[in-house]
C-alpha atoms as a PDB file:
ATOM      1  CA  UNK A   1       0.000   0.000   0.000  1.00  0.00           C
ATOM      2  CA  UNK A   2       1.224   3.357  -0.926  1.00  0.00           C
ATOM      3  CA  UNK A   3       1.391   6.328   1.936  1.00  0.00           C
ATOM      4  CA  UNK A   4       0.723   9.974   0.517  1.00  0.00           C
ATOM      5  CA  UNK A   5       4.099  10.160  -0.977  1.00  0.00           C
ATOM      6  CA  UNK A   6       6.226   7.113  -1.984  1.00  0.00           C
ATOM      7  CA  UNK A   7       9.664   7.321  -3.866  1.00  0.00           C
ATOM      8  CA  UNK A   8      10.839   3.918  -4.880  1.00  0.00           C
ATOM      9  CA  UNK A   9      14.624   3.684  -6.410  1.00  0.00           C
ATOM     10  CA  UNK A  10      16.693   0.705  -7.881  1.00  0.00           C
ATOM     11  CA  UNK A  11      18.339   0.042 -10.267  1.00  0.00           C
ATOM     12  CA  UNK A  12      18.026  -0.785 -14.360  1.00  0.00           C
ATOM     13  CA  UNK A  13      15.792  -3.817 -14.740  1.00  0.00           C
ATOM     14  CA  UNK A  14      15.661  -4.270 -10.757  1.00  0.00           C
ATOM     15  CA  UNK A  15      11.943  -4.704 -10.617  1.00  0.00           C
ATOM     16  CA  UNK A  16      10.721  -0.780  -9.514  1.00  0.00           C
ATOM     17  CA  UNK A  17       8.147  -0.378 -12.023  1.00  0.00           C
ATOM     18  CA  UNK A  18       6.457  -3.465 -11.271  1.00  0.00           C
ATOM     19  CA  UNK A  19       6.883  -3.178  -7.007  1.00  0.00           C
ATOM     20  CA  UNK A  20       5.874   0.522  -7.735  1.00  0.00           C
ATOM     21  CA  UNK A  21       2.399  -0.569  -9.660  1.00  0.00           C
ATOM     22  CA  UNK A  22       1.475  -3.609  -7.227  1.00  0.00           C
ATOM     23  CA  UNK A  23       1.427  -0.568  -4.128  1.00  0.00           C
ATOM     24  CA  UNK A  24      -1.819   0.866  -6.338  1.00  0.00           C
ATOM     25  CA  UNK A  25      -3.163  -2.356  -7.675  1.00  0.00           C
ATOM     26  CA  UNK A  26      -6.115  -2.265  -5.058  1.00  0.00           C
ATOM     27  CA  UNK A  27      -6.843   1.019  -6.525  1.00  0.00           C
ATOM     28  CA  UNK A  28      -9.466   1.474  -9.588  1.00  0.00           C
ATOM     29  CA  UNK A  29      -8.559   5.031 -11.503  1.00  0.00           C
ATOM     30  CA  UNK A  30      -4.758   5.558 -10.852  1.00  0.00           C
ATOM     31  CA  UNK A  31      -3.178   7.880 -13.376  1.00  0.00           C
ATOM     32  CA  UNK A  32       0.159   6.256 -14.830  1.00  0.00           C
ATOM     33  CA  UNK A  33       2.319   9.186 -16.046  1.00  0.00           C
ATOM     34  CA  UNK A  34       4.639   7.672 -18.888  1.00  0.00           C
ATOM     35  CA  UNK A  35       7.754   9.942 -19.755  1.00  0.00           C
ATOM     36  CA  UNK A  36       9.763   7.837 -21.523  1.00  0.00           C
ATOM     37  CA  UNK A  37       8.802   9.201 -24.758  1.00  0.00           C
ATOM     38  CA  UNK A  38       9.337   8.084 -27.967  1.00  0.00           C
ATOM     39  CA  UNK A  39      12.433   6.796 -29.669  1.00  0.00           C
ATOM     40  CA  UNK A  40      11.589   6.430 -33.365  1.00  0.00           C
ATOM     41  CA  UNK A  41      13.066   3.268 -34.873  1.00  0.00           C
ATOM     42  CA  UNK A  42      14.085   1.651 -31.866  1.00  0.00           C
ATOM     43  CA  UNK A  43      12.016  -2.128 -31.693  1.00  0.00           C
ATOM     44  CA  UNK A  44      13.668  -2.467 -27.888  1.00  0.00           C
ATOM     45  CA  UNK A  45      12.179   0.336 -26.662  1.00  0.00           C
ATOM     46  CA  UNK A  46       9.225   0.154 -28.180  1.00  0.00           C
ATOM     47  CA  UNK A  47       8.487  -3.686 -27.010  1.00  0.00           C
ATOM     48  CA  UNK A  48       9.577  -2.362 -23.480  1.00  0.00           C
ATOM     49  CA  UNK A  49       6.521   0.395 -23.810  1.00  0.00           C
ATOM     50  CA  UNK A  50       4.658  -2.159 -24.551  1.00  0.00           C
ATOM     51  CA  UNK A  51       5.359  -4.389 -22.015  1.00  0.00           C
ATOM     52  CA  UNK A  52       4.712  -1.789 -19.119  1.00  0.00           C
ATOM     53  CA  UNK A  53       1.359  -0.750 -20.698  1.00  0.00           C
ATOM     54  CA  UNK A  54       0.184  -5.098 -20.895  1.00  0.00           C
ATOM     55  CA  UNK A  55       0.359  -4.482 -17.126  1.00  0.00           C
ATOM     56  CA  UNK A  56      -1.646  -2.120 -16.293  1.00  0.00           C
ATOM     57  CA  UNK A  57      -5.019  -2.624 -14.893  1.00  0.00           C
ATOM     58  CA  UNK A  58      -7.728  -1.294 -17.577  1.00  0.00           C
ATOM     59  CA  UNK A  59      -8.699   1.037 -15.070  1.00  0.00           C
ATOM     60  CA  UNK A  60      -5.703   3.277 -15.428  1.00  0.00           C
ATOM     61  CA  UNK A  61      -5.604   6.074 -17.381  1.00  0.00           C
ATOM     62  CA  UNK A  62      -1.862   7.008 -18.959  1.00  0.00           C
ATOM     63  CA  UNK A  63      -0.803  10.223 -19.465  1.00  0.00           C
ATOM     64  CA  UNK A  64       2.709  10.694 -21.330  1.00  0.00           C
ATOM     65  CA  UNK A  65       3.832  13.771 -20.458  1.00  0.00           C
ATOM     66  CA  UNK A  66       6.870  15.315 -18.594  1.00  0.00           C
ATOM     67  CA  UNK A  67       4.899  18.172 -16.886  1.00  0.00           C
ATOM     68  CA  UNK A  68       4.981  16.708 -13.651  1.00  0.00           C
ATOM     69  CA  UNK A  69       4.380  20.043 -11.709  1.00  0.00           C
ATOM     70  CA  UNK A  70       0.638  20.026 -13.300  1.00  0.00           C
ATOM     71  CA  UNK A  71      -0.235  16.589 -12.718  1.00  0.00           C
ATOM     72  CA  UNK A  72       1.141  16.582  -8.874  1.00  0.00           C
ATOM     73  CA  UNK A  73      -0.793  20.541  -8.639  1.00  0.00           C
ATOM     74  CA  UNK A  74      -4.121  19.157 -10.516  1.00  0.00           C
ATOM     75  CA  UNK A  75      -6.188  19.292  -7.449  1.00  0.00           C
ATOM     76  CA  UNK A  76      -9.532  18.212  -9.585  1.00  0.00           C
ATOM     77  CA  UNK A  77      -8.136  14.365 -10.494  1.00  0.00           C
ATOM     78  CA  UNK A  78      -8.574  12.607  -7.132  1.00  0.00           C
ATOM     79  CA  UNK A  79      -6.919   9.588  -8.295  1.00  0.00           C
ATOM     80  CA  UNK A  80      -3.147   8.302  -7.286  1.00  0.00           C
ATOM     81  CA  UNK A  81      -0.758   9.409  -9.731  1.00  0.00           C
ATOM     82  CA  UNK A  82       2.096   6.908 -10.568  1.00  0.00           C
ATOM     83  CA  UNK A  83       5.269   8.483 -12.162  1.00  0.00           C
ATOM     84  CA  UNK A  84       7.725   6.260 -14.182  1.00  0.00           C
ATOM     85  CA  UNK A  85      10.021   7.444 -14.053  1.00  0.00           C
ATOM     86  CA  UNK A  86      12.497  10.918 -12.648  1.00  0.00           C
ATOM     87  CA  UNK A  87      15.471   9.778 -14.506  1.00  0.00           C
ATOM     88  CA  UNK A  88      13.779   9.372 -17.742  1.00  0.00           C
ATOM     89  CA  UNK A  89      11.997  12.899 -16.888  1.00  0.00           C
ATOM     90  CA  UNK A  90      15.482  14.637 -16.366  1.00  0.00           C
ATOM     91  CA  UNK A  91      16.679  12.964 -19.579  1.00  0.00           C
ATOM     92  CA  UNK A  92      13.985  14.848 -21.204  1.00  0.00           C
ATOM     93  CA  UNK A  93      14.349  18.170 -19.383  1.00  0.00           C
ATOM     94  CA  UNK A  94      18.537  17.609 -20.284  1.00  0.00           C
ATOM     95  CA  UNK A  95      17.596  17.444 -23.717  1.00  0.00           C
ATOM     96  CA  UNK A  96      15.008  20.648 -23.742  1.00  0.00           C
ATOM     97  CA  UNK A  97      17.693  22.493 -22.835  1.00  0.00           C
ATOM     98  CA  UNK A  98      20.639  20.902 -24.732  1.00  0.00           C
ATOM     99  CA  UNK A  99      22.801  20.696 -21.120  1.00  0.00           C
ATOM    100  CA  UNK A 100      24.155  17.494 -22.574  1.00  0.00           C
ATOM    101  CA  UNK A 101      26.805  20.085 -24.405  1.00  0.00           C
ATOM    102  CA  UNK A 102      29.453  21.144 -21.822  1.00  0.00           C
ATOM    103  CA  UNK A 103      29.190  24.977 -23.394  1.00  0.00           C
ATOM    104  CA  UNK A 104      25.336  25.075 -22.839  1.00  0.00           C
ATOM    105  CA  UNK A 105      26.015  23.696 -19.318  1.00  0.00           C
ATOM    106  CA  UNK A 106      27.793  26.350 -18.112  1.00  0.00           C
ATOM    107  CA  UNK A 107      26.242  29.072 -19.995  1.00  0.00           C
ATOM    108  CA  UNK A 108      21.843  28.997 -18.771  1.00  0.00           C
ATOM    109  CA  UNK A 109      22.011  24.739 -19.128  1.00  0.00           C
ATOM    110  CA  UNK A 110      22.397  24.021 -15.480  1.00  0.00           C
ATOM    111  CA  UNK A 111      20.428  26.789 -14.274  1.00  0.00           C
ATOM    112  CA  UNK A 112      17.681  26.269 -16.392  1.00  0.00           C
ATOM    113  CA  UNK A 113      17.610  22.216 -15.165  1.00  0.00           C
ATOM    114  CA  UNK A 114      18.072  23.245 -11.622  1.00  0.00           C
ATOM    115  CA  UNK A 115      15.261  25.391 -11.409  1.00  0.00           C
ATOM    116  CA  UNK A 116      12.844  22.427 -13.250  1.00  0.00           C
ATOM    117  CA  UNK A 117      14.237  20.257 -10.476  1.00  0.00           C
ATOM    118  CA  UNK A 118      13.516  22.204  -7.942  1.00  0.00           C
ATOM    119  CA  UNK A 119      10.307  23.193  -9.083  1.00  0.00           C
ATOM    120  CA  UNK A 120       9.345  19.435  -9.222  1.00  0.00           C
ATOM    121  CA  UNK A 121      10.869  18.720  -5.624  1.00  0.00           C
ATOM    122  CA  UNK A 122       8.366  21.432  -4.709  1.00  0.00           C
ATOM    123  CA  UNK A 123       5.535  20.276  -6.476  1.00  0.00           C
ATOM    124  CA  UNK A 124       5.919  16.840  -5.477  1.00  0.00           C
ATOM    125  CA  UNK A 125       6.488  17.963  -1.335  1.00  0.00           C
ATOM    126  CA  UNK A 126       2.886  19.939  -2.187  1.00  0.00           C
ATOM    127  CA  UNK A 127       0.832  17.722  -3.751  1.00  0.00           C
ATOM    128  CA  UNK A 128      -2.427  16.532  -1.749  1.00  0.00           C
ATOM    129  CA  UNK A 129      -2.718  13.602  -4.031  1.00  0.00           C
ATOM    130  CA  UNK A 130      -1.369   9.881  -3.435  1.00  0.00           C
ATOM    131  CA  UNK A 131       1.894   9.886  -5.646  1.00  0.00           C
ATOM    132  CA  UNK A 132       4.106   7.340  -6.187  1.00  0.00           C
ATOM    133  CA  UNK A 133       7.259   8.104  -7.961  1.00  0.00           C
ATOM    134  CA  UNK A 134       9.834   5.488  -9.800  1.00  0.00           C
ATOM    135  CA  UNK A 135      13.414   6.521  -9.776  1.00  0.00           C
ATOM    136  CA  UNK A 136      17.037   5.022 -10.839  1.00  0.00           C
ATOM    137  CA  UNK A 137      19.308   4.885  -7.088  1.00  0.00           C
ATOM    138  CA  UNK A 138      22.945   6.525  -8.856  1.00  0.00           C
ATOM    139  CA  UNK A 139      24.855   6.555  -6.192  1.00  0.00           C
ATOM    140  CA  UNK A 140      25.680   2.868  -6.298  1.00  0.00           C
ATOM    141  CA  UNK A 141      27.237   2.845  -9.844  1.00  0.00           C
ATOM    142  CA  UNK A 142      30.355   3.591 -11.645  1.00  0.00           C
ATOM    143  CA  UNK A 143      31.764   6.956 -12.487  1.00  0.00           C
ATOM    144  CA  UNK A 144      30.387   8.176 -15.848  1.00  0.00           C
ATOM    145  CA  UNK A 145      33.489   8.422 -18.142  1.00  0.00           C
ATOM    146  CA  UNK A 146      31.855  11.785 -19.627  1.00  0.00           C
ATOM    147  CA  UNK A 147      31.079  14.794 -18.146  1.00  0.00           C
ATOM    148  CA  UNK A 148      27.860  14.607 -19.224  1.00  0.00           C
ATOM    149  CA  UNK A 149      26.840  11.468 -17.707  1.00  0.00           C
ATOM    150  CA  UNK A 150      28.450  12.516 -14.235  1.00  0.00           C
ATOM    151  CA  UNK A 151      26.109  16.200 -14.571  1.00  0.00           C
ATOM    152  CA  UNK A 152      23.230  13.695 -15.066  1.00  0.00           C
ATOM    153  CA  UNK A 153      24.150  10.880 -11.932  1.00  0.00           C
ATOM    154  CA  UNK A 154      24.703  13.861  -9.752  1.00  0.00           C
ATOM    155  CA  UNK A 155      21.381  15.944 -10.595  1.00  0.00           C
ATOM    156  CA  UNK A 156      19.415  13.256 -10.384  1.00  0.00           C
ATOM    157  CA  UNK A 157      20.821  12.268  -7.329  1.00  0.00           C
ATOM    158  CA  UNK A 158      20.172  15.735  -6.087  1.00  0.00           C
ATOM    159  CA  UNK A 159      16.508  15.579  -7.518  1.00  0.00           C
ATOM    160  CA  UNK A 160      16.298  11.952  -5.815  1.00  0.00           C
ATOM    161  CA  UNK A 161      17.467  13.563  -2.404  1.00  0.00           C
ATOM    162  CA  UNK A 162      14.755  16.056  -2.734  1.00  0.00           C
ATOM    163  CA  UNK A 163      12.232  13.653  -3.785  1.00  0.00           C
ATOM    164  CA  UNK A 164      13.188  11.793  -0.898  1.00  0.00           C
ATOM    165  CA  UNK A 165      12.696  14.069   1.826  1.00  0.00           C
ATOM    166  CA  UNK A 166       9.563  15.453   0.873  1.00  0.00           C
ATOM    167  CA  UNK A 167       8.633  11.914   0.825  1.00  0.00           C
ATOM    168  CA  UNK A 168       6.368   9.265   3.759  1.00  0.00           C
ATOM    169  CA  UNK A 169       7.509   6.462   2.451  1.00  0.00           C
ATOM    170  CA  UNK A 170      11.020   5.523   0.016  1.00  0.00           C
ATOM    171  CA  UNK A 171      11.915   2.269  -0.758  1.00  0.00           C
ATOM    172  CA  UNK A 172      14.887   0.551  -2.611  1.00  0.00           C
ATOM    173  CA  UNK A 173      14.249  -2.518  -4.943  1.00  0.00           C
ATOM    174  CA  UNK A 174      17.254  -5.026  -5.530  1.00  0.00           C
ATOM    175  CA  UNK A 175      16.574  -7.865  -7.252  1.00  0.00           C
ATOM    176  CA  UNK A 176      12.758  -7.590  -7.160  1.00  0.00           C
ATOM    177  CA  UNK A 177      13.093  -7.278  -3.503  1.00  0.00           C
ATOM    178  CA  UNK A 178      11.875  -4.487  -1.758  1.00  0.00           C
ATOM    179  CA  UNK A 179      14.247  -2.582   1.513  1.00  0.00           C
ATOM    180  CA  UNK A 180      12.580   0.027   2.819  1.00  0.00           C
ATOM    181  CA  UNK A 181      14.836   3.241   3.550  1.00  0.00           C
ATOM    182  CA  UNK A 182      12.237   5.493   5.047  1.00  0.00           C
ATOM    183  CA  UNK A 183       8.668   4.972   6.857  1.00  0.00           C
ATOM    184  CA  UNK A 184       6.659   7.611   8.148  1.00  0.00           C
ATOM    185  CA  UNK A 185       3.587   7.060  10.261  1.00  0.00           C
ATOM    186  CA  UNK A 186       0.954   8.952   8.370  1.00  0.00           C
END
């Protein structure tokens, strides 16, 4: 069962999707907020889409979408919103505003990412709705070789530290298994 606010993090293929959709199963109308996007030509990604949409109760609504700030604000949809996932949201804000390029970085990029993180950390510690939010845990893998890759482990490790703390409930999935990190009696 999800509390008010529950972060769950793992790793690639550690099972997080699936522990983070069987915490709403009981529930009827959740909205799943996809924000992988699209990636034209690419049969692996698509199958994957497809595989995470076969498991969702026909009941749930899907909204693909990286505005996360309205959906966690929208105080008219009373059903539990399900986000999958902050790392493939921050690849898609990265991309908006080209802070992949080291030049962009330093000159708007960084602030410019910042300020959408933080204005999700916000949104997320004020939403009245039951959100659960799907993350990849960074800190447990190897240096990026690029600098690119290490501005992305360590802002989304930021935005996962935010998430976090504004957070009842986070929980770590290894292995399928689920460890949880945080409880708070609500």
């Amino acid at each position: 069962m999800a509390l008010p606010r529950t972060l769950l993090l793992g790793g690639a293929r550690s099972g997080k999707s699936t522990r983070a959709e069987q915490l709403l199963a009981d529930r009827p109308d959740v909205l799943y907020v996809a924000t992988s996007g699209t990636r034209d030509g690419d049969a692996d990604w698509a199958h994957r889409v497809d595989l995470h949409r076969a498991r969702r109760p026909a009941g749930w609504r899907t909204a693909e979408t990286c505005e996360l700030e309205a959906v966690l604000a929208d105080d008219s949809d009373p059903a539990p919103v399900l986000i999958d996932c902050l790392a493939l949201w921050l690849t898609a804000v990265m991309d908006e505003h080209r802070a992949w390029d080291d030049e962009r970085w330093a000159d708007g990029g960084r602030e410019a990412v910042e300020a959408r993180c933080a204005a999700l950390a916000a949104a997320w510690a004020g939403t009245r709705r039951t959100a659960v939010a799907v993350s990849n845990e960074v800190g447990m893998g190897v240096v990026p070789a690029t600098a690119s890759g290490r501005r992305f482990r360590d802002t989304l490790g930021r935005l996962n530290m935010a998430v976090a703390e504004a957070s009842e409930q986070v929980l770590l999935v290894v292995a399928g298994q689920v460890l949880t990190i945080k409880a708070r009696a609500v």
